[in-house]
PDB file of N, CA and C in Angstrom:
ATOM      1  N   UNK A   1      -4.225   8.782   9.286  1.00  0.00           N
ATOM      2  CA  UNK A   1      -3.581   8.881  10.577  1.00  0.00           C
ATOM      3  C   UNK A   1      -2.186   8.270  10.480  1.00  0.00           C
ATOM      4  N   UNK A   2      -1.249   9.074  11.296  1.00  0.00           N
ATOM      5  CA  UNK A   2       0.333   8.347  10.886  1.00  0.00           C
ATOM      6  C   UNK A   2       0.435   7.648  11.968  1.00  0.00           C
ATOM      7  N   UNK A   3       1.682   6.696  11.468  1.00  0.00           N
ATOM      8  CA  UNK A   3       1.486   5.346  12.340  1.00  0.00           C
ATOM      9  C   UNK A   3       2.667   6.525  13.565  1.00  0.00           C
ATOM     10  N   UNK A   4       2.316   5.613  14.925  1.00  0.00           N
ATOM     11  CA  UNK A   4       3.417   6.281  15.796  1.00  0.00           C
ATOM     12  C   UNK A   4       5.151   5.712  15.767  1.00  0.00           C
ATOM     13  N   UNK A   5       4.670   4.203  15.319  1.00  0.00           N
ATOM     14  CA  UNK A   5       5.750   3.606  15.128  1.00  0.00           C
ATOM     15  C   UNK A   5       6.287   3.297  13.797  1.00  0.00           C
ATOM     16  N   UNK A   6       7.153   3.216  13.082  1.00  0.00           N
ATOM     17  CA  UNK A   6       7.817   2.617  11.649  1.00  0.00           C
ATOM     18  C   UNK A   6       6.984   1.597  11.255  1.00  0.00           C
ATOM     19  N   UNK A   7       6.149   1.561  10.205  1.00  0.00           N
ATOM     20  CA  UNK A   7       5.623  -0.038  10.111  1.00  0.00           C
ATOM     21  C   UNK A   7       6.667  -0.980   8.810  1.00  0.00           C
ATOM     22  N   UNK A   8       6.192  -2.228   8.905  1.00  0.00           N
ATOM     23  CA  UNK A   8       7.041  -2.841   8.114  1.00  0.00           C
ATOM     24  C   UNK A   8       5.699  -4.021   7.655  1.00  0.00           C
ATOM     25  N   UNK A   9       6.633  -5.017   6.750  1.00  0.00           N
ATOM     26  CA  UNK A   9       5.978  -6.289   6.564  1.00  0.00           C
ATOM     27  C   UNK A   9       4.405  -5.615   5.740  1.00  0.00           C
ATOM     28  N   UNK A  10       3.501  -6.306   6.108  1.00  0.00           N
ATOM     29  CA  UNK A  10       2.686  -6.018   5.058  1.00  0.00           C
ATOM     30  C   UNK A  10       1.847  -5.038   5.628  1.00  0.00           C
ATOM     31  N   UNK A  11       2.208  -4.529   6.890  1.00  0.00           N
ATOM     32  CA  UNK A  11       1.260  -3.469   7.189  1.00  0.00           C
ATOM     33  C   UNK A  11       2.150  -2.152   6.620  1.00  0.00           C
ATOM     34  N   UNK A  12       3.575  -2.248   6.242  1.00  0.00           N
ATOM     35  CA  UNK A  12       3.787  -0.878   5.822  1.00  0.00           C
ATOM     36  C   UNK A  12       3.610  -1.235   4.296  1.00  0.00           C
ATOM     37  N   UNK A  13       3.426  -2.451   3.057  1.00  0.00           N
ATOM     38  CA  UNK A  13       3.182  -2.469   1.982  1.00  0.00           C
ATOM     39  C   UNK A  13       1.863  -2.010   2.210  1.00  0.00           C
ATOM     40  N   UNK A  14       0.979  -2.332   3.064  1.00  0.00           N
ATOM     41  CA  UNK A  14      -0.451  -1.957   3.042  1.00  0.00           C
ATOM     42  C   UNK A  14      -0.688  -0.307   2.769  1.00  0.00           C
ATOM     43  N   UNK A  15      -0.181   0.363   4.376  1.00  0.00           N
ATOM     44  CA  UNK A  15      -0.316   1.424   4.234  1.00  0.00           C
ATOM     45  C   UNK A  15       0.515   2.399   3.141  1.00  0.00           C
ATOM     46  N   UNK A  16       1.785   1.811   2.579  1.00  0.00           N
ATOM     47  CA  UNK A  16       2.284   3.023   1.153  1.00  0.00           C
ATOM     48  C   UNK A  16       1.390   2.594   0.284  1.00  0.00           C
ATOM     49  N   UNK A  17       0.536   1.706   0.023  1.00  0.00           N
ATOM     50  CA  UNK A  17      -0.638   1.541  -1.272  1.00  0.00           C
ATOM     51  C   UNK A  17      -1.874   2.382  -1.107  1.00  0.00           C
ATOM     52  N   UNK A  18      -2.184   2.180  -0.235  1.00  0.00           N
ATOM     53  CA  UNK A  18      -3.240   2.917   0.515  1.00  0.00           C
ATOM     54  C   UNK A  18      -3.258   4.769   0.831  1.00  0.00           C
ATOM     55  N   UNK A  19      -1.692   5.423   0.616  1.00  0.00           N
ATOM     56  CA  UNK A  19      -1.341   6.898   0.805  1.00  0.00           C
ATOM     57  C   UNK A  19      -0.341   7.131  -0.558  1.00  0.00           C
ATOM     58  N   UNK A  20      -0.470   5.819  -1.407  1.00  0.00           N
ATOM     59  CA  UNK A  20       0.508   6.575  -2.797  1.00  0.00           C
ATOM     60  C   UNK A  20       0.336   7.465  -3.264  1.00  0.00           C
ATOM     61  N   UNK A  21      -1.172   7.781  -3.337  1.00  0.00           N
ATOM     62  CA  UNK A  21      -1.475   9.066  -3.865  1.00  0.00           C
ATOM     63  C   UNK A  21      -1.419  10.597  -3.685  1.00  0.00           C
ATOM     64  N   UNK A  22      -0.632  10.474  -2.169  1.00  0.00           N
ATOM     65  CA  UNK A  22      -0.336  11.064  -1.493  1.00  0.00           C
ATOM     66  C   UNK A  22       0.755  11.946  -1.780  1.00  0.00           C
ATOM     67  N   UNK A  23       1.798  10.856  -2.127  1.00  0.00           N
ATOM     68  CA  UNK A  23       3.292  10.908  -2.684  1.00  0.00           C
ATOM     69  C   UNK A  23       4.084  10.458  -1.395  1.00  0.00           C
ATOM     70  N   UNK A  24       5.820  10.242  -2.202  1.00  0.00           N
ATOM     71  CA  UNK A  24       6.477   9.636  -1.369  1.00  0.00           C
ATOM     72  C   UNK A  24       6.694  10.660   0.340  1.00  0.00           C
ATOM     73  N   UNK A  25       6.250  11.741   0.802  1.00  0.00           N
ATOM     74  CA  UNK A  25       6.442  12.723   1.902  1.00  0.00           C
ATOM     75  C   UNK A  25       5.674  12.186   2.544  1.00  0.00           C
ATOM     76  N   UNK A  26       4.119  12.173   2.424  1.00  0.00           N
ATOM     77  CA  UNK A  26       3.300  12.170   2.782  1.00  0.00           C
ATOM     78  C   UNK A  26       3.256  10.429   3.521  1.00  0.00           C
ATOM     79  N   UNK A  27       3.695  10.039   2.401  1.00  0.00           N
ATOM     80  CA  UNK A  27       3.382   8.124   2.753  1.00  0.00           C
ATOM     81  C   UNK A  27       4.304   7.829   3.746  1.00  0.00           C
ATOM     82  N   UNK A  28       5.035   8.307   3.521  1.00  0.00           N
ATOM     83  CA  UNK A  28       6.403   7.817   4.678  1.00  0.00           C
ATOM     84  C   UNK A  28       5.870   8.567   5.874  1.00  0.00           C
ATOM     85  N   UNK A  29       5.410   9.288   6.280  1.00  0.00           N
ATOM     86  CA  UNK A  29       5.288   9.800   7.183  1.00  0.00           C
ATOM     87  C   UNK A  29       3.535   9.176   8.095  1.00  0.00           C
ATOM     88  N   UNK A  30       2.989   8.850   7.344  1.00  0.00           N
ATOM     89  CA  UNK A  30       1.723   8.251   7.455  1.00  0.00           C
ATOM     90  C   UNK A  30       2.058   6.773   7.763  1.00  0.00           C
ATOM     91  N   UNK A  31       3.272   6.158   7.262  1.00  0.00           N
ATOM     92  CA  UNK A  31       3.876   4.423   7.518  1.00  0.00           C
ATOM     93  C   UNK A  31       4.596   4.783   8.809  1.00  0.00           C
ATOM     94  N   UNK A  32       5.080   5.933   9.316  1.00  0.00           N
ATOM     95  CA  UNK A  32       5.755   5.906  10.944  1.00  0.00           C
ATOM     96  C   UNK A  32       7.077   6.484  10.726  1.00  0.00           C
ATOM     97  N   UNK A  33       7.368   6.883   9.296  1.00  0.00           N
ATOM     98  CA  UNK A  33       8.893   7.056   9.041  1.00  0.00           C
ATOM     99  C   UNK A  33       9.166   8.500   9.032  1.00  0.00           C
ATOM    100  N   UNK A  34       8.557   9.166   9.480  1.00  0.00           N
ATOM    101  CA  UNK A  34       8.669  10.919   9.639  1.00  0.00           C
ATOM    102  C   UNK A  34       9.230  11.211   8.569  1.00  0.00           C
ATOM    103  N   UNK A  35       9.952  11.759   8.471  1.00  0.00           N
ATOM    104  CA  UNK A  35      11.037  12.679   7.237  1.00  0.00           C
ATOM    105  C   UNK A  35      11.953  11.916   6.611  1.00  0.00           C
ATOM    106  N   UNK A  36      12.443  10.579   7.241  1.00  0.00           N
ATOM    107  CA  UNK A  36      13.239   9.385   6.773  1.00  0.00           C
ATOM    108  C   UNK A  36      12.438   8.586   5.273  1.00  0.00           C
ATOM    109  N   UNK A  37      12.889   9.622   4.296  1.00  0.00           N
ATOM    110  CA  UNK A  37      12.227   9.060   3.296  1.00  0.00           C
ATOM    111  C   UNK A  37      13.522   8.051   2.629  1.00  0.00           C
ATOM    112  N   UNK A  38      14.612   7.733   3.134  1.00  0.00           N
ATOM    113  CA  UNK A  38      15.662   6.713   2.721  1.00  0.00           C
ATOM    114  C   UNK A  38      15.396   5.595   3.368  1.00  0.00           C
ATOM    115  N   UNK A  39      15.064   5.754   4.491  1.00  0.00           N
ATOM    116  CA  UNK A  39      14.712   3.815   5.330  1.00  0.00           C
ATOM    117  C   UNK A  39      13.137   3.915   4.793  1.00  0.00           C
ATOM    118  N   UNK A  40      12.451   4.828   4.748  1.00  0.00           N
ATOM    119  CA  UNK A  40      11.135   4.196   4.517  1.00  0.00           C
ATOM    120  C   UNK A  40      11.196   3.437   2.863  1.00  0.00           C
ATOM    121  N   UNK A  41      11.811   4.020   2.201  1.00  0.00           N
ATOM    122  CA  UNK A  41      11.645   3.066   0.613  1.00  0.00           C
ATOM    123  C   UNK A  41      12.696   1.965   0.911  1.00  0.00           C
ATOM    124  N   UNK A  42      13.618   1.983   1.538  1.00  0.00           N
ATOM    125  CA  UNK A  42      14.473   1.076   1.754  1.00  0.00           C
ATOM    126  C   UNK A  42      13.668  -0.224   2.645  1.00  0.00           C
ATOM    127  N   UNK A  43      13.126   0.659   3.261  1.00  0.00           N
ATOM    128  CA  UNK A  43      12.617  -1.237   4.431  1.00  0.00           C
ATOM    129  C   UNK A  43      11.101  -1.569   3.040  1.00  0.00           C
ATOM    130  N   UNK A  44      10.441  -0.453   2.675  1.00  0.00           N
ATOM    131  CA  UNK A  44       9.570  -0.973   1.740  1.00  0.00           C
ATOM    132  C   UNK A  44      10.054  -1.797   0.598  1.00  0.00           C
ATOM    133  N   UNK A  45      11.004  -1.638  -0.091  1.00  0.00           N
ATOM    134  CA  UNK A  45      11.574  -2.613  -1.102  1.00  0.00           C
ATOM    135  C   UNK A  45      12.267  -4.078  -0.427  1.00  0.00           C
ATOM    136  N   UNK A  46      12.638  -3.556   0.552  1.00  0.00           N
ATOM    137  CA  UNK A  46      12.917  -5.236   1.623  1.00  0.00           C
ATOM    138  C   UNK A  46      11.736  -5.798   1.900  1.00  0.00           C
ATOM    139  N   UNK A  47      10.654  -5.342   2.293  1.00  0.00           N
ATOM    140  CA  UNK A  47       9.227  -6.210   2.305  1.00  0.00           C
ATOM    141  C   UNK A  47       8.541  -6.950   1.141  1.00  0.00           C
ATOM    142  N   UNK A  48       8.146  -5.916  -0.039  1.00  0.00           N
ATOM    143  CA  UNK A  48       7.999  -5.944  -0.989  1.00  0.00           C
ATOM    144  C   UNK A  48       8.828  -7.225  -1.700  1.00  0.00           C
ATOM    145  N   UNK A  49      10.419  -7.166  -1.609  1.00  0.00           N
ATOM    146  CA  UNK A  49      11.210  -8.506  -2.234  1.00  0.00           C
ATOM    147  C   UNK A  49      10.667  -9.525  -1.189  1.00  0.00           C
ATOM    148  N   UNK A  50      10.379  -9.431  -0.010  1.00  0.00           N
ATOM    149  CA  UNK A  50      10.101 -10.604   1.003  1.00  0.00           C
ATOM    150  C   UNK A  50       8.801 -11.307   0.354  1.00  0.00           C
ATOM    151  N   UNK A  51       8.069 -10.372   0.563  1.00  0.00           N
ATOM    152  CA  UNK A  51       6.348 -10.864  -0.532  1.00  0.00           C
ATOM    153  C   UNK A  51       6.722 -11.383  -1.938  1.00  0.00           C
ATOM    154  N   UNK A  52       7.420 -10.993  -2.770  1.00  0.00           N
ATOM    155  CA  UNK A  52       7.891 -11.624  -4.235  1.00  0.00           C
ATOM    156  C   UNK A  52       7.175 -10.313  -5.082  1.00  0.00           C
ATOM    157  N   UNK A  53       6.628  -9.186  -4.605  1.00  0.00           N
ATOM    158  CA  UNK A  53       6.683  -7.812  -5.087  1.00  0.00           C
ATOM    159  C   UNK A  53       7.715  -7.283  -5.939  1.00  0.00           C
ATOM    160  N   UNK A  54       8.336  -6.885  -6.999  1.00  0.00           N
ATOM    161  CA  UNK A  54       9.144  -6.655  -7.527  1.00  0.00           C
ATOM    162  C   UNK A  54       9.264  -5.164  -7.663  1.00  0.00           C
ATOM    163  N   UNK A  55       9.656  -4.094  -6.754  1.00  0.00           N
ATOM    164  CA  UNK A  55       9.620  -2.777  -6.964  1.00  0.00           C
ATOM    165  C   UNK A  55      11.009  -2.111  -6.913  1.00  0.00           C
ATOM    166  N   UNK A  56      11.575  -1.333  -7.532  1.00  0.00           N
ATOM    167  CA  UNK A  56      12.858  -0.430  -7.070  1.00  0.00           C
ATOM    168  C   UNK A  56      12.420   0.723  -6.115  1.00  0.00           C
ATOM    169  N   UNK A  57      11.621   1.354  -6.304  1.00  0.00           N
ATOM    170  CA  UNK A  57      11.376   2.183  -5.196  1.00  0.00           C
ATOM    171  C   UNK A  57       9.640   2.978  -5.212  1.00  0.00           C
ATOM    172  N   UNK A  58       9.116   3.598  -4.511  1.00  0.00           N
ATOM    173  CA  UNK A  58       8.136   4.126  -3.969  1.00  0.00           C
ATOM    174  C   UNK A  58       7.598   4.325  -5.214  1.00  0.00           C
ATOM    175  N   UNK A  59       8.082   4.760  -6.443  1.00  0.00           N
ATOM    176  CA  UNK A  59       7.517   5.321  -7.621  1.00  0.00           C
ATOM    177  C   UNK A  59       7.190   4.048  -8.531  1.00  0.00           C
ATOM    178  N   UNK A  60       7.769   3.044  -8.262  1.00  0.00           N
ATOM    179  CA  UNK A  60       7.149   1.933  -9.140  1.00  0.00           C
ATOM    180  C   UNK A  60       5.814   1.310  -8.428  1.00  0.00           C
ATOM    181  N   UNK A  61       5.813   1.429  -7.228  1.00  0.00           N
ATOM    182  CA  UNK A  61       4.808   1.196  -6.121  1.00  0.00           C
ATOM    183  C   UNK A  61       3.337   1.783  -6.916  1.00  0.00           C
ATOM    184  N   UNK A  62       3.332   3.209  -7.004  1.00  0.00           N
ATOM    185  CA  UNK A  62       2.483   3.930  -7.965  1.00  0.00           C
ATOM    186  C   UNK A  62       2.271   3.696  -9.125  1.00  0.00           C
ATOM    187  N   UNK A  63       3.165   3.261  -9.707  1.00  0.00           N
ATOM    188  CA  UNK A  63       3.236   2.778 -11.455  1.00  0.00           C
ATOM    189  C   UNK A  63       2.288   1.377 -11.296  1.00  0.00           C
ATOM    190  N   UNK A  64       2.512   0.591 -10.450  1.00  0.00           N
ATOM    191  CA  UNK A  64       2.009  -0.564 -10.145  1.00  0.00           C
ATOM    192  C   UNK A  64       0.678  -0.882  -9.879  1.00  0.00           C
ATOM    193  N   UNK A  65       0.423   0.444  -9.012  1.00  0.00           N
ATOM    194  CA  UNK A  65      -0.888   0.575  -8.177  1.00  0.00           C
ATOM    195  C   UNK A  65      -1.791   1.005  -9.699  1.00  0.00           C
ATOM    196  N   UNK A  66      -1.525   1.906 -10.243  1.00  0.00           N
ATOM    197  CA  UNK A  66      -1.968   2.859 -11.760  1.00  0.00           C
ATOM    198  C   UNK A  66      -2.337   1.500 -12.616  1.00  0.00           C
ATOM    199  N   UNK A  67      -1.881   0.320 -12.484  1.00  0.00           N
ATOM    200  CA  UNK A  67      -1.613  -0.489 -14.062  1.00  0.00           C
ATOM    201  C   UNK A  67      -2.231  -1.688 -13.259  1.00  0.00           C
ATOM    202  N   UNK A  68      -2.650  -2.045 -11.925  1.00  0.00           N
ATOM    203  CA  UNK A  68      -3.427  -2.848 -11.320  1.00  0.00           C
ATOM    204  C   UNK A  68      -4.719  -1.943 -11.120  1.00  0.00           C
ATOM    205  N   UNK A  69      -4.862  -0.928 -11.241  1.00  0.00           N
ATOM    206  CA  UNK A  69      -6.500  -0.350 -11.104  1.00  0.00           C
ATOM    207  C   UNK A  69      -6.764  -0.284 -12.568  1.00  0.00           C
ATOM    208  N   UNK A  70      -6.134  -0.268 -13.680  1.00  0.00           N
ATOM    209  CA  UNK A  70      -6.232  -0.356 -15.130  1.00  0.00           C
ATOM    210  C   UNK A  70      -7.181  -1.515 -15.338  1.00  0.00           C
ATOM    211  N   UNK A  71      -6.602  -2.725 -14.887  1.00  0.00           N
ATOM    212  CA  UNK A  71      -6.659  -4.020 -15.373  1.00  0.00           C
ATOM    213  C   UNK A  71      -7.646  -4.875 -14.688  1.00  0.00           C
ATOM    214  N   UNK A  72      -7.761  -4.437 -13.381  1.00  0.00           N
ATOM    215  CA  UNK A  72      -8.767  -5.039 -12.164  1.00  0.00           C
ATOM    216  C   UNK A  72      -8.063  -6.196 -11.825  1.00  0.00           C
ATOM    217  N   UNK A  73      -6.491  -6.654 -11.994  1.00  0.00           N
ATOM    218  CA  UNK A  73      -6.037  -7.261 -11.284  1.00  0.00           C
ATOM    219  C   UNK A  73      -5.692  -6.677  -9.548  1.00  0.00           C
ATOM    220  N   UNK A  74      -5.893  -8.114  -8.718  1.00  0.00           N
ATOM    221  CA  UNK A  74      -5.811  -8.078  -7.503  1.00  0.00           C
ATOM    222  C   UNK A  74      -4.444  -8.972  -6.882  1.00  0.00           C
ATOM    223  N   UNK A  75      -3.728  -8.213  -6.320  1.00  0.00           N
ATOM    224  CA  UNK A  75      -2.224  -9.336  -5.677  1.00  0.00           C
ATOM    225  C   UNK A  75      -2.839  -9.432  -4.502  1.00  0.00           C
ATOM    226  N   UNK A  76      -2.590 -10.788  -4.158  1.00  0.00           N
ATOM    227  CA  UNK A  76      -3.272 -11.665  -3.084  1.00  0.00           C
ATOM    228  C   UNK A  76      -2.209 -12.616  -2.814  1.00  0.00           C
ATOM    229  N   UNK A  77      -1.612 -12.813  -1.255  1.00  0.00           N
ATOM    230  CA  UNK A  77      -0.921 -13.927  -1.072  1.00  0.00           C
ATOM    231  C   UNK A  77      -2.113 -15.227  -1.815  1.00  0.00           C
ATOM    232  N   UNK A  78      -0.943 -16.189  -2.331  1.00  0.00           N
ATOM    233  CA  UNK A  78      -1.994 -17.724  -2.436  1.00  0.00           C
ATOM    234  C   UNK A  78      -2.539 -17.968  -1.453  1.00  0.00           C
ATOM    235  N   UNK A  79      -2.061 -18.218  -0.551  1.00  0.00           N
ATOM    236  CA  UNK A  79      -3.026 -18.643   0.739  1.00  0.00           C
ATOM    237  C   UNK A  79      -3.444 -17.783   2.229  1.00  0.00           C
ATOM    238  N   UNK A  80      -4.425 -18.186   3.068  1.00  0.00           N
ATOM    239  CA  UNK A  80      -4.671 -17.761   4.015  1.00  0.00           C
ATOM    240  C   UNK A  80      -3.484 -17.345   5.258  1.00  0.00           C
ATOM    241  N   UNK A  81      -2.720 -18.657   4.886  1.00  0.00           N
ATOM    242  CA  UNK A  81      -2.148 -18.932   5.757  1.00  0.00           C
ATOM    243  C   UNK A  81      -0.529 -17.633   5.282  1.00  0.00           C
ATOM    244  N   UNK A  82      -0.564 -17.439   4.329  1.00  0.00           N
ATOM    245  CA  UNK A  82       0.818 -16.455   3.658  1.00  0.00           C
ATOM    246  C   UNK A  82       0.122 -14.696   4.212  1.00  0.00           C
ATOM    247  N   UNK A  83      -1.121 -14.635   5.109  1.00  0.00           N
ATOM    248  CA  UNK A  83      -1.188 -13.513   4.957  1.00  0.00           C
ATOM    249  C   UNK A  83      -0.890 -12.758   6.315  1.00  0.00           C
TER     250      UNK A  83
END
């Protein structure tokens, strides 16, 4: 379901992880960003650096997601309180 509004912060890192597989059309439009596939990787790499995520754009997001389901590593804020 697409969001009605733009999401940001960790609900739009949530939801482009959650529709990567989708591809970058599909995800942006499912995060609230309609056809604006330039602010949607743009506010996603501003979140992403906010979290300490290190991505250039939507496609490393996937590269990332691919090489954390490899490994069975899990990114988790440290604390309760960071989430």
């Amino acid at each position: 379901m697409a969001s009605s509004i733009p999401l940001t912060g960790t609900e739009l890192i949530d939801c482009a992880r959650a529709n990567y597989n989708a591809g970058l059309e599909l995800a942006a439009k499912r995060c609230g960003y309609g056809q604006d596939l330039k602010t949607f990787e743009s506010q996603l790499q501003q979140d992403c650096d906010r979290m300490g995520i290190n991505i250039g754009s939507f496609k490393d997001l996937v590269l990332m997601e691919h090489k954390i389901g490899q490994s069975g590593m899990e990114i988790a804020p440290d604390t309760k309180a960071e989430i």
